[in-house]
Protein backbone atom coordinates (compact mmCIF):
# COMPACT_ATOMS: atom_id res chain seq x y z
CA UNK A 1 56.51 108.32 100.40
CA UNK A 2 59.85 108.70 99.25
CA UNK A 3 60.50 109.28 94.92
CA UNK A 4 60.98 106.31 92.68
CA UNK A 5 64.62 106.86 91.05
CA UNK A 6 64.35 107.16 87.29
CA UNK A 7 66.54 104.99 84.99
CA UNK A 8 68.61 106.19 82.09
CA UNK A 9 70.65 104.20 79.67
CA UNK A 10 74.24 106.10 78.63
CA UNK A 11 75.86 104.57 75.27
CA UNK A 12 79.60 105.95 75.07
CA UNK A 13 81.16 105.88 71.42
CA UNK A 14 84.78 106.11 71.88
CA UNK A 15 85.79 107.23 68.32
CA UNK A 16 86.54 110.76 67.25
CA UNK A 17 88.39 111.90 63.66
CA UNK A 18 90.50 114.34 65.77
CA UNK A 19 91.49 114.70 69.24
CA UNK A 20 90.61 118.17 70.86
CA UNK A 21 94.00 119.69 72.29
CA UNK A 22 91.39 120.53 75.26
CA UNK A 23 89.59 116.80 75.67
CA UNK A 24 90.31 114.57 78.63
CA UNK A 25 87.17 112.36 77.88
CA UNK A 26 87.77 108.70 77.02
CA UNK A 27 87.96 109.54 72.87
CA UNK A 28 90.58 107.98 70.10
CA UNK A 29 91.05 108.68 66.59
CA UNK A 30 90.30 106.01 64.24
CA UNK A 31 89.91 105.94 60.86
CA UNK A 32 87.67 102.87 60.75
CA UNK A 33 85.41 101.01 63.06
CA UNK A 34 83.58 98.07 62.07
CA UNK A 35 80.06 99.30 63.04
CA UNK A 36 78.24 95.91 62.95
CA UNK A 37 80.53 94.54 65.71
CA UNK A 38 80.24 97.48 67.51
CA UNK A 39 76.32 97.52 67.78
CA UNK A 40 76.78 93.75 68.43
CA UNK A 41 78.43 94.39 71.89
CA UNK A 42 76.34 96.91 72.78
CA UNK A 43 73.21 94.96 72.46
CA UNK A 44 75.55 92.14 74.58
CA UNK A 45 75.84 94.03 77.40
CA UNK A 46 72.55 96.07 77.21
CA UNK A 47 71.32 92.26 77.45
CA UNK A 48 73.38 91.40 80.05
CA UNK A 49 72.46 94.97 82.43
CA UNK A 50 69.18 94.18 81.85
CA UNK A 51 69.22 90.62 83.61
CA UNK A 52 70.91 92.47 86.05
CA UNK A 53 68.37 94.57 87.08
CA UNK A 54 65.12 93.56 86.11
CA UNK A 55 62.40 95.62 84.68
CA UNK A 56 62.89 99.52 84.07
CA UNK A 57 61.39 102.06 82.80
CA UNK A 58 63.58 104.24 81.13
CA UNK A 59 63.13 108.26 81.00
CA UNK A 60 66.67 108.93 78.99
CA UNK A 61 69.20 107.37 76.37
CA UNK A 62 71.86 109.59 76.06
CA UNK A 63 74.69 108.19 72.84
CA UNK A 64 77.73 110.31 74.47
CA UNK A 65 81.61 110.25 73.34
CA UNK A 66 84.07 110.63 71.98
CA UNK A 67 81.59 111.62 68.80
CA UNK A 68 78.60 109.76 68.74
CA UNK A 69 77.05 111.26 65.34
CA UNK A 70 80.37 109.40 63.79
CA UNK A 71 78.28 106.29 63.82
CA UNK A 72 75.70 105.39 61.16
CA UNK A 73 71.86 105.39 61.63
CA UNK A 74 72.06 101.90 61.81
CA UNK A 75 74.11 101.27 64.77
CA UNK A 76 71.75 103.62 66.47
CA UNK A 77 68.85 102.32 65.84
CA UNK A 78 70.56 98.72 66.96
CA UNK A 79 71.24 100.00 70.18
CA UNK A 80 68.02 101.53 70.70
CA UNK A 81 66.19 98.27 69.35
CA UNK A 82 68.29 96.48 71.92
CA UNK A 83 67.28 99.08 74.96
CA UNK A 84 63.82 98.63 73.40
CA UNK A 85 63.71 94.86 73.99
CA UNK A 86 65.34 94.20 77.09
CA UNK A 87 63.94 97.24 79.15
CA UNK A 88 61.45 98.79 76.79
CA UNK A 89 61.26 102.29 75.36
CA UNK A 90 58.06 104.55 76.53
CA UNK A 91 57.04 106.84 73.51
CA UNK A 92 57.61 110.04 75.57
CA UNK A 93 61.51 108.84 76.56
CA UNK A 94 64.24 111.38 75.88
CA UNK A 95 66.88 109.97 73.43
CA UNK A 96 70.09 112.74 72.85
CA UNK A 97 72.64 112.20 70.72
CA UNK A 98 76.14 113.88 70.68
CA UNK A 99 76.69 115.47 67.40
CA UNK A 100 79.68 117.82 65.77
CA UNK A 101 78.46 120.33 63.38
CA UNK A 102 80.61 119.58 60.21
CA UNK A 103 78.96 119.64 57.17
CA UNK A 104 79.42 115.80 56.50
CA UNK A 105 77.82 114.87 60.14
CA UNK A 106 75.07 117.27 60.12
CA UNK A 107 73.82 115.31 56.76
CA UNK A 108 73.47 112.40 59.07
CA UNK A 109 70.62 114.45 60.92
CA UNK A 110 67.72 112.93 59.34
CA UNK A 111 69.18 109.13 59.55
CA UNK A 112 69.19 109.85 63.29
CA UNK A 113 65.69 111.01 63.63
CA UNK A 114 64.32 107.74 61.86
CA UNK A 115 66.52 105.75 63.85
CA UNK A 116 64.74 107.09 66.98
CA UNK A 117 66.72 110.16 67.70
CA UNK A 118 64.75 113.27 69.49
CA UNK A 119 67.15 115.16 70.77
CA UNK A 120 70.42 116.63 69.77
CA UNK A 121 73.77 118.28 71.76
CA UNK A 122 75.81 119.89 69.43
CA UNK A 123 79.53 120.47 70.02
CA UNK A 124 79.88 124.36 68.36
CA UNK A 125 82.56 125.26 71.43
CA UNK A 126 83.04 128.37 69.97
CA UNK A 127 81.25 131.25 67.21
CA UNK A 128 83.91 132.49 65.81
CA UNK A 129 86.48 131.39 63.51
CA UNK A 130 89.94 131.96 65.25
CA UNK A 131 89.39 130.43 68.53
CA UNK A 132 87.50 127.84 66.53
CA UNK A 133 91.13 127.00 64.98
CA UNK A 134 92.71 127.35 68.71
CA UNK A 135 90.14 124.68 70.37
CA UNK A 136 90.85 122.51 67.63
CA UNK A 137 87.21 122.29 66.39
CA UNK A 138 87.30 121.22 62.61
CA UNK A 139 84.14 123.13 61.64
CA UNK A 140 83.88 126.66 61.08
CA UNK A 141 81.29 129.47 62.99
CA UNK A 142 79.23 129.35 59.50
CA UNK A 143 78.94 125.32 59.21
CA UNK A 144 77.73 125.67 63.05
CA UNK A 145 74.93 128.01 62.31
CA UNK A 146 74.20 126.02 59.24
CA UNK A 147 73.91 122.58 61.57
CA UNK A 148 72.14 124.06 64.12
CA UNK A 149 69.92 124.99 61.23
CA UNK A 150 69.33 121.64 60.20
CA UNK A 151 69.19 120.41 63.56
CA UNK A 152 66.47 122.49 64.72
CA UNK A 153 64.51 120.74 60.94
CA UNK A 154 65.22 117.89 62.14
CA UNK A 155 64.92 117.17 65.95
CA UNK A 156 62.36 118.36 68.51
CA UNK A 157 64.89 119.92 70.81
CA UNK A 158 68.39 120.67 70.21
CA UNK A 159 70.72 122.06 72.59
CA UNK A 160 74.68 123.15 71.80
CA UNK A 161 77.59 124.07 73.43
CA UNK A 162 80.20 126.64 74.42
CA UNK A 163 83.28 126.78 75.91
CA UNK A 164 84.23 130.34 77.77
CA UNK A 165 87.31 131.65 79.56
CA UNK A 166 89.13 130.80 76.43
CA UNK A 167 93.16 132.18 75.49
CA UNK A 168 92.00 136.26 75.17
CA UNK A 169 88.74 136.34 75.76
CA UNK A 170 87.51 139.47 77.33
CA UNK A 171 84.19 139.78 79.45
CA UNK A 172 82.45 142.01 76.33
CA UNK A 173 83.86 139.40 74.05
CA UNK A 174 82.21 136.56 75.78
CA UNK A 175 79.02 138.81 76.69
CA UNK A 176 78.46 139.26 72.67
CA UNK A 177 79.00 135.66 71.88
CA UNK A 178 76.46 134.54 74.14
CA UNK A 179 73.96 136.73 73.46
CA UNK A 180 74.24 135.61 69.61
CA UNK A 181 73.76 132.11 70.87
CA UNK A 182 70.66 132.52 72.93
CA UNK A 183 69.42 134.80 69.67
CA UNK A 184 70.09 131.36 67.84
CA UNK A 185 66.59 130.54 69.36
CA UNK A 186 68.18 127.53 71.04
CA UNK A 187 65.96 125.74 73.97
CA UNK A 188 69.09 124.17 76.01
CA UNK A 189 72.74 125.64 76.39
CA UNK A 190 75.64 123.68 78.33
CA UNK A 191 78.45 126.28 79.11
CA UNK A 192 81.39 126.23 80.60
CA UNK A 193 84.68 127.43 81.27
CA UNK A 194 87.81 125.74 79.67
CA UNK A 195 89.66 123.73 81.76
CA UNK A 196 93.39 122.35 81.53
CA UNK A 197 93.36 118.90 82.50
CA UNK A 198 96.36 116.77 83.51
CA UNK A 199 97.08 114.51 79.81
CA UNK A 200 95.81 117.61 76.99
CA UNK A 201 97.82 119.19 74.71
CA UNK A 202 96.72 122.08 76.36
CA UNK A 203 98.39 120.80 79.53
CA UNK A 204 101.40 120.20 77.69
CA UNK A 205 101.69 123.15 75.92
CA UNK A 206 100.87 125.28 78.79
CA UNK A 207 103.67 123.31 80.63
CA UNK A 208 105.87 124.36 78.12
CA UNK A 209 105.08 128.17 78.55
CA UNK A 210 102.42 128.08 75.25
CA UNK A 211 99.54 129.10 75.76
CA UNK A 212 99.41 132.56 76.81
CA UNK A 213 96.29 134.76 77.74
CA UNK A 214 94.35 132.32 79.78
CA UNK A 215 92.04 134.59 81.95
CA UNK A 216 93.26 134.99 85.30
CA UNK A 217 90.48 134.01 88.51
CA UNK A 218 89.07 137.59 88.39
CA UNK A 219 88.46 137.68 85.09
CA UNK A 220 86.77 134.29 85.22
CA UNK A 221 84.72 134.74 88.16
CA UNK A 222 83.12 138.21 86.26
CA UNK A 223 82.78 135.43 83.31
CA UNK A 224 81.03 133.60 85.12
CA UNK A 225 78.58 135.95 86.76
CA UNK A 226 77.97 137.85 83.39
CA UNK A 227 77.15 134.22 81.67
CA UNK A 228 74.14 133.89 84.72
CA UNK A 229 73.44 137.57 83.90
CA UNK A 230 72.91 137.09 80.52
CA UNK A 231 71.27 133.87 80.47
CA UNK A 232 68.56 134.93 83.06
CA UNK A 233 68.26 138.04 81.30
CA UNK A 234 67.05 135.72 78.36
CA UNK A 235 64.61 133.26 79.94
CA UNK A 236 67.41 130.83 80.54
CA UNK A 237 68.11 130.41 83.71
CA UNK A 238 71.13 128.02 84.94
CA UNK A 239 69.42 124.29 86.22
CA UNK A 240 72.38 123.06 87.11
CA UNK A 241 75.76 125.11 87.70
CA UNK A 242 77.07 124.57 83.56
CA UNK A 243 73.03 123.81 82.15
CA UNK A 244 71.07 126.52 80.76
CA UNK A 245 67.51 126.36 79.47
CA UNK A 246 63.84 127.34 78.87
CA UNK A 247 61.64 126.19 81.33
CA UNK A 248 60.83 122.75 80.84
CA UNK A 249 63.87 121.88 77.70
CA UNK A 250 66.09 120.31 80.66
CA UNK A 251 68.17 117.66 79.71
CA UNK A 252 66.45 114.72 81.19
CA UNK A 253 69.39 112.26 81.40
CA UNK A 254 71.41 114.83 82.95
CA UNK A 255 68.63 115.53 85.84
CA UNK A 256 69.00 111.72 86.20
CA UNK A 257 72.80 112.00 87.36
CA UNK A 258 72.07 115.02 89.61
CA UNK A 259 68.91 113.66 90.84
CA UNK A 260 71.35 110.50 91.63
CA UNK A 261 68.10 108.08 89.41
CA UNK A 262 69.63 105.13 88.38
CA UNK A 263 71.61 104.77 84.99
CA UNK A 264 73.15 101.82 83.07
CA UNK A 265 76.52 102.53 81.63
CA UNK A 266 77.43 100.48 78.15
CA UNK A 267 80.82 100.86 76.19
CA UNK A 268 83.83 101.72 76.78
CA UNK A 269 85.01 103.55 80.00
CA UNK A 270 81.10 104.12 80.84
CA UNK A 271 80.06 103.95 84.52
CA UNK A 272 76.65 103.50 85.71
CA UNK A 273 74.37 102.80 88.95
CA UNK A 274 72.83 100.00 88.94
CA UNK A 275 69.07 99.11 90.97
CA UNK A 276 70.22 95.59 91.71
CA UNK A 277 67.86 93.70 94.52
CA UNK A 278 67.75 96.49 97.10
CA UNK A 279 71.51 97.47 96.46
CA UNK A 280 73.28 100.70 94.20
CA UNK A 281 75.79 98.68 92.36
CA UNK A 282 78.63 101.13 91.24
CA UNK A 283 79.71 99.61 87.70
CA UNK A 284 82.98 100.05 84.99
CA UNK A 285 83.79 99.20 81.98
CA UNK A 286 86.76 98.32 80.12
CA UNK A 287 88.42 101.89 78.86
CA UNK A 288 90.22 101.02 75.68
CA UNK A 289 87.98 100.40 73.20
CA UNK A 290 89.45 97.26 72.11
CA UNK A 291 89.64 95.65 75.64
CA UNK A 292 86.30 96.52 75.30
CA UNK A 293 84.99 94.52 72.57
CA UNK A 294 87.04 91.75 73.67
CA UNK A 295 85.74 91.54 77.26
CA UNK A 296 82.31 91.86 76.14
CA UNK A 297 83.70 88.48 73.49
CA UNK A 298 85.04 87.10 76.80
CA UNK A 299 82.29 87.38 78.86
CA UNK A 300 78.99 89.06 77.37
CA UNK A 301 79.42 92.17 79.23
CA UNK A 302 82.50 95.21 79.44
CA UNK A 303 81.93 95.28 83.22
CA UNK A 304 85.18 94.96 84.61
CA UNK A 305 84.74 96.71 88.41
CA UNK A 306 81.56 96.87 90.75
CA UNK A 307 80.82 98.11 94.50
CA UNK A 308 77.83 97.48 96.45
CA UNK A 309 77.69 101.05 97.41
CA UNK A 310 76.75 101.66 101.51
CA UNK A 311 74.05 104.10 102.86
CA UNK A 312 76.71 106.08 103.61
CA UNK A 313 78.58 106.21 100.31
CA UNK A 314 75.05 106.95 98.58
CA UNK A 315 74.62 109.91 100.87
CA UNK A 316 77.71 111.60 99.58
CA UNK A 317 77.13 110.83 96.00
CA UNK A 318 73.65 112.18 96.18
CA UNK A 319 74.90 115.36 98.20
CA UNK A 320 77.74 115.69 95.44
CA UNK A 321 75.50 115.60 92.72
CA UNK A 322 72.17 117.45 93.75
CA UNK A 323 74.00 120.44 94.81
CA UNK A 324 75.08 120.76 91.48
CA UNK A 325 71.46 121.78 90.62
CA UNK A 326 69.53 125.24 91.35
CA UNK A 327 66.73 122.85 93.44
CA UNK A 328 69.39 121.91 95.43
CA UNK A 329 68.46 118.41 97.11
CA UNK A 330 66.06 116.93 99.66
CA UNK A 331 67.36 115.71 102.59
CA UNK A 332 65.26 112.78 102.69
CA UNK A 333 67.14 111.61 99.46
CA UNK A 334 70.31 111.69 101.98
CA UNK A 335 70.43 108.24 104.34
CA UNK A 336 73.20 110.09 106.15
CA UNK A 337 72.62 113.94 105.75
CA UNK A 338 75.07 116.08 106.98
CA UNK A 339 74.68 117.69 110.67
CA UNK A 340 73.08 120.46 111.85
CA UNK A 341 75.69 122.32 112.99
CA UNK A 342 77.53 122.36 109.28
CA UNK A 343 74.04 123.17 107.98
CA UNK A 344 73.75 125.91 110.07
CA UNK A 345 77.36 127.16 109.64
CA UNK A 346 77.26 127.16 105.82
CA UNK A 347 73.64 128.95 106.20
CA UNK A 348 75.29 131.75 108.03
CA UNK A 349 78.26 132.50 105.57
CA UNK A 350 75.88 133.15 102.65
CA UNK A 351 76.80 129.68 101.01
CA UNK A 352 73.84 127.51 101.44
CA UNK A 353 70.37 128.02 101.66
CA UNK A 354 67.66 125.68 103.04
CA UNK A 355 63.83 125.40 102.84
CA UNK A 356 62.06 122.73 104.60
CA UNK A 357 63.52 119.69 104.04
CA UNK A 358 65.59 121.00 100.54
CA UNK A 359 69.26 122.71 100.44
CA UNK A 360 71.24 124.08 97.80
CA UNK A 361 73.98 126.46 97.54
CA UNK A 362 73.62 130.37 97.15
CA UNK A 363 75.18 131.77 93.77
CA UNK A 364 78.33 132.58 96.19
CA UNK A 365 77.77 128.70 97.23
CA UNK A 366 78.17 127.89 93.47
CA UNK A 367 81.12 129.65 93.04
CA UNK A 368 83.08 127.56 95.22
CA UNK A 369 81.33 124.73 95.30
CA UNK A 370 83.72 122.48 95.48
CA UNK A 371 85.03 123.98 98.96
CA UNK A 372 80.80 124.17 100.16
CA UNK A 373 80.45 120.54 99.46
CA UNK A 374 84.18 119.45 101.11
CA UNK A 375 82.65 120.97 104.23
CA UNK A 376 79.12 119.12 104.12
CA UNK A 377 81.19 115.67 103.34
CA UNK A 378 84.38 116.11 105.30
């Protein structure tokens, strides 16, 4: 008998005070935001998903950004209420919330629990002051260690994290960092390396011959392989090729994506997948904030694109995802799983492994796993 999808409910909060030179995530500075009308559309097109797809039972609500922990309790606990009485929330469901660890935000911590709150990702990027100042971060290393501190009082899990392969960073440098974080006695970290994405400063800068020191594909490979070192080392294995944890602290709206479960996506630039009848919808939302809230006025939702994905456009998004994860994926999750012969090909280079019915990639998989998957697709 083949799994039931779980269901997962992402909330995207557009607004940060600062833009990260580093950020290519859907985020704008703004002083202000008029939170009432904000938790008003949200509950409009949680309302409207809902009719959409009928009863759920949902596992996860993840508040993601931008900088969720910018809102107040309130509009939280509004958007929760709403999830709560269009879909219902089971008392054992996984709600996260997106926090940075300046002092003013991590004061929020205990408005966030009552509001529903169980679980908390905080953005500490860094543990040390200068490349702190480099990211763009507007905490300090102390003010981290002081909100994780706090976070740890105040939620049941907590999870932070770190951004490696920075502008200098040497493989001991990056070694002693992360051992300080797991010593942190933190359940859950999410690590990866920095990326320069088309539209950063970064990308600019870089363009402009800044940014100097970047480690070269050597030096981030051994990164790479010293952070899975280190992290199984420490009871922490890697879940998923960036997600680190304790056995049994995974990030349950996370495992939803890789697991390809089904997940509404409200606010701005959100995307979800839809159960609707016996179809996947693929859905969009308006990406400017503004357009947003006034296509949610418009029309009581901020779904402006959706697909009826095919069986064979499911199969690739379920490969894409699952081999993301150290369980790999079954194949009976596939509708179109990929042949034999590029099993068996990939099997004999080291990349993949399979058992039974389940494949995944190899750590040498992993480390070009973008290639490993073109050739299981293509």
């Amino acid at each position: 008998m083949a799994e039931t999808p779980a269901f997962g409910v992402y909330v995207h909060w557009p607004f940060c005070s600062a833009k990260c030179p580093y950020c290519d995530f859907n985020s704008h500075v703004r002083s202000g935001v008029d939170q009432e009308a904000w938790a008003d559309a949200f509950a409009r097109d949680i309302a409207y998903q809902a009719e959409r797809t009928g009863p759920q039972t949902v596992k996860s609500v993840f508040f993601g950004g931008g900088t969720p922990s910018l809102m107040e309790p309130r509009t939280v606990e509004a958007v929760l209420r709403a999830i709560d009485l269009h879909w219902g929330l089971p008392g054992e469901v996984e709600i996260s919330l997106e926090a940075n660890p300046t002092s003013v935000e991590a004061g929020k911590f205990a408005g966030f629990r009552a509001a529903g709150v169980n679980r908390v990702s905080l953005g500490v990027q860094a543990l040390n002051d200068r490349d702190l100042r480099r990211l763009g971060r507007q905490h300090s290393a102390q003010e981290a260690r002081e909100a994780f501190d706090v976070a740890r009082r105040a939620f049941e899990r907590v999870s932070f994290d770190l951004i490696y392969a920075r502008p200098g960073q040497s493989a001991d440098d990056w070694a002693t960092e992360l051992e300080q974080a797991i010593a942190l006695a933190v359940d859950h970290l999410s690590l990866y390396q920095l990326t320069i994405e088309p539209g950063t400063r970064f990308w600019d800068v870089r363009a402009n011959g800044g940014l100097k020191g970047l480690p070269d594909e050597n030096l981030g490979a051994e990164l790479y392989e010293i952070t899975q070192e280190i992290c199984d080392q420490n009871g922490m294995p890697s879940y998923e090729v960036s997600n680190h944890s304790r056995p049994g602290a995974e990030s349950q709206h996370n495992l939803i994506y890789w697991r390809y479960g089904f997940y509404a996506g409200v606010g701005p630039g959100a995307h979800g997948r839809l159960p609707v009848d016996d179809t996947r919808v693929a859905t969009e939302t308006a990406m400017e904030p503004t357009e947003w809230l006034s296509t949610v006025e418009r029309q009581g939702h901020g779904i402006v694109r959706e697909e009826n994905l095919d069986r064979a456009e499911q199969s690739v998004e379920a490969l894409m995802m699952g081999m993301r994860l150290r369980e790999g994926v079954p194949l009976t999750r596939l509708s179109e799983p990929p042949s034999v012969k590029a099993l068996d090909a990939l099997q004999s280079e080291g990349l993949l492994w399979r058992a039974g019915e389940r494949i995944g990639a190899t750590p040498r998989g992993k480390a070009v796993l973008n290639s490993l998957l073109y050739e299981l697709v293509g």
